[in-house]
C-alpha atoms as a PDB file:
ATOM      1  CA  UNK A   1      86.730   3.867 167.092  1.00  0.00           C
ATOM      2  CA  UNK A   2      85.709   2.517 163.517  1.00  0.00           C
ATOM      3  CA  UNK A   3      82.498   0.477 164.321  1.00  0.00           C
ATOM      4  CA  UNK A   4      80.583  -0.727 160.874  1.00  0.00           C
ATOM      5  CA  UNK A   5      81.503   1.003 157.682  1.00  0.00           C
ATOM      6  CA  UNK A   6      78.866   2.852 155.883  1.00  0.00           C
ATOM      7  CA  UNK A   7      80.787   4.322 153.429  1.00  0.00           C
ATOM      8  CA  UNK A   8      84.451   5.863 152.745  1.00  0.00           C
ATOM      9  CA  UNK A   9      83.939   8.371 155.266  1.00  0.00           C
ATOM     10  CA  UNK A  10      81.249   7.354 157.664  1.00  0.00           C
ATOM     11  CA  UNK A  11      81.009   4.275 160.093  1.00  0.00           C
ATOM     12  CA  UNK A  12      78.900   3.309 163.073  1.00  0.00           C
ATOM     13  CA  UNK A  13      79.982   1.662 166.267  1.00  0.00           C
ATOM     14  CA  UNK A  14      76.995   2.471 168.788  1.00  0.00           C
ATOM     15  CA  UNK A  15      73.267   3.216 168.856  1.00  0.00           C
ATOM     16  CA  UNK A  16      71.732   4.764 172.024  1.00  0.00           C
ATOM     17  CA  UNK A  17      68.085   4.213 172.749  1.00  0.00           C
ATOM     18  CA  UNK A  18      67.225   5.873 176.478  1.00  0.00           C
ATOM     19  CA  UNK A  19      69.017   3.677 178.888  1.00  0.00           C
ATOM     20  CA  UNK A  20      69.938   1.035 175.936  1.00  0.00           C
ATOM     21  CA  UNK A  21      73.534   0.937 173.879  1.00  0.00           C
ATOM     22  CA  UNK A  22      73.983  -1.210 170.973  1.00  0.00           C
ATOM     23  CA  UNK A  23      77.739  -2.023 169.513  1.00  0.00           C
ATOM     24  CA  UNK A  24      78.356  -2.647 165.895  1.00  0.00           C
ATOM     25  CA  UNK A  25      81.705  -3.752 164.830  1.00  0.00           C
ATOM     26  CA  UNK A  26      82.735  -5.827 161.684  1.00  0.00           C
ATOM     27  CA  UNK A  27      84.942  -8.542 163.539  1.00  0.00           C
ATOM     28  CA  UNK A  28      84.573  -9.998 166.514  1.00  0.00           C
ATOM     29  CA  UNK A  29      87.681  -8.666 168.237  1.00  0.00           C
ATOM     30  CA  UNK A  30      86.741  -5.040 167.008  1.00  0.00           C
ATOM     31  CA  UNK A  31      83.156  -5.733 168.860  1.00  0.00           C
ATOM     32  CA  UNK A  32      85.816  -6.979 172.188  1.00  0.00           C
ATOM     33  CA  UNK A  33      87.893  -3.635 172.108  1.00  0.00           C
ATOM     34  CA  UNK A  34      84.896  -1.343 171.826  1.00  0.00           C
ATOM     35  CA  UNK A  35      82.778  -3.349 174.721  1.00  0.00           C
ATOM     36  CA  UNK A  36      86.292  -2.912 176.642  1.00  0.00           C
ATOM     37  CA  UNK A  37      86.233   1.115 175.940  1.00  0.00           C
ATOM     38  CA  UNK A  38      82.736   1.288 176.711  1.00  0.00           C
ATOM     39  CA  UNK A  39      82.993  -0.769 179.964  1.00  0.00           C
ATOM     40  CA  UNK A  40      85.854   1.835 180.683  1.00  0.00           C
ATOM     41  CA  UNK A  41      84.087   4.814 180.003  1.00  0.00           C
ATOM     42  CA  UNK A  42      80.637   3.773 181.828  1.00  0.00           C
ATOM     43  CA  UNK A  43      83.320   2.712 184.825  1.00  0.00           C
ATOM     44  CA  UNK A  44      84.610   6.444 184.709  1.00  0.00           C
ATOM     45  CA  UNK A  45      80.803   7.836 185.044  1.00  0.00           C
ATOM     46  CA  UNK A  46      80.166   5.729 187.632  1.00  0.00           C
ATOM     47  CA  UNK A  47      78.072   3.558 185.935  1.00  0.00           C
ATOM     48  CA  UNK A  48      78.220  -0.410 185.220  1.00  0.00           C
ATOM     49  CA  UNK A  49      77.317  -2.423 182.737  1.00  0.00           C
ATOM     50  CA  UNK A  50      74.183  -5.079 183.714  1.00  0.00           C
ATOM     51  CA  UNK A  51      75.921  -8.437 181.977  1.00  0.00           C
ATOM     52  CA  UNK A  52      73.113 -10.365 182.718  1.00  0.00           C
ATOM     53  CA  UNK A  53      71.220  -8.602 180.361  1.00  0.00           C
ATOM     54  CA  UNK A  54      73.616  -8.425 177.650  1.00  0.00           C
ATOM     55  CA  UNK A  55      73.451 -10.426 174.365  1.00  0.00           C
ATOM     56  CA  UNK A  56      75.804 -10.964 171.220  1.00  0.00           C
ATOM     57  CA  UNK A  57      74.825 -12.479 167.684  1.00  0.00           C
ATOM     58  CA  UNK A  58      76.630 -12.575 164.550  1.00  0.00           C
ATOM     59  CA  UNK A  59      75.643 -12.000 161.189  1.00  0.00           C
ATOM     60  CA  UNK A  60      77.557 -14.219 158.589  1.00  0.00           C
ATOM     61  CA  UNK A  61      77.055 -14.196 154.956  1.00  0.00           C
ATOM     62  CA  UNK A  62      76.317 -17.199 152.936  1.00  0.00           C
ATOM     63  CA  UNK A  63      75.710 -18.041 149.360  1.00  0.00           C
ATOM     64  CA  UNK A  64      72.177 -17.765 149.427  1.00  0.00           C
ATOM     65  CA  UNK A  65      72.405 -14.562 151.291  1.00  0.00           C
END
């Protein structure tokens, strides 16, 4: 899944730091389907994902920026 676009040929849609995972998307419903595959793939390791300690933010560009 296309995550944020580098370049032509390269994107990035997840970081992994020990038991950490960071989701980068370009849209917000691109960030919604990859939390929903990741959910679904943590599901099918028997993992979960601790929403209490999850957190969004959103990086807009302005004028000044």
């Amino acid at each position: 899944m296309k995550g944020y676009v580098i370049d032509q040929s390269h994107s990035l849609s997840s970081l992994a730091f020990g038991d950490e995972l960071i989701l980068l998307a370009t849209a917000k419903d691109k960030a919604q389907s990859l939390l929903h595959h990741t959910e679904s793939y943590v599901k099918n390791l028997g993992m979960r994902n601790a929403a209490e300690k999850c957190a969004s933010f959103e990086i807009t560009c302005t004028k000044d920026s």
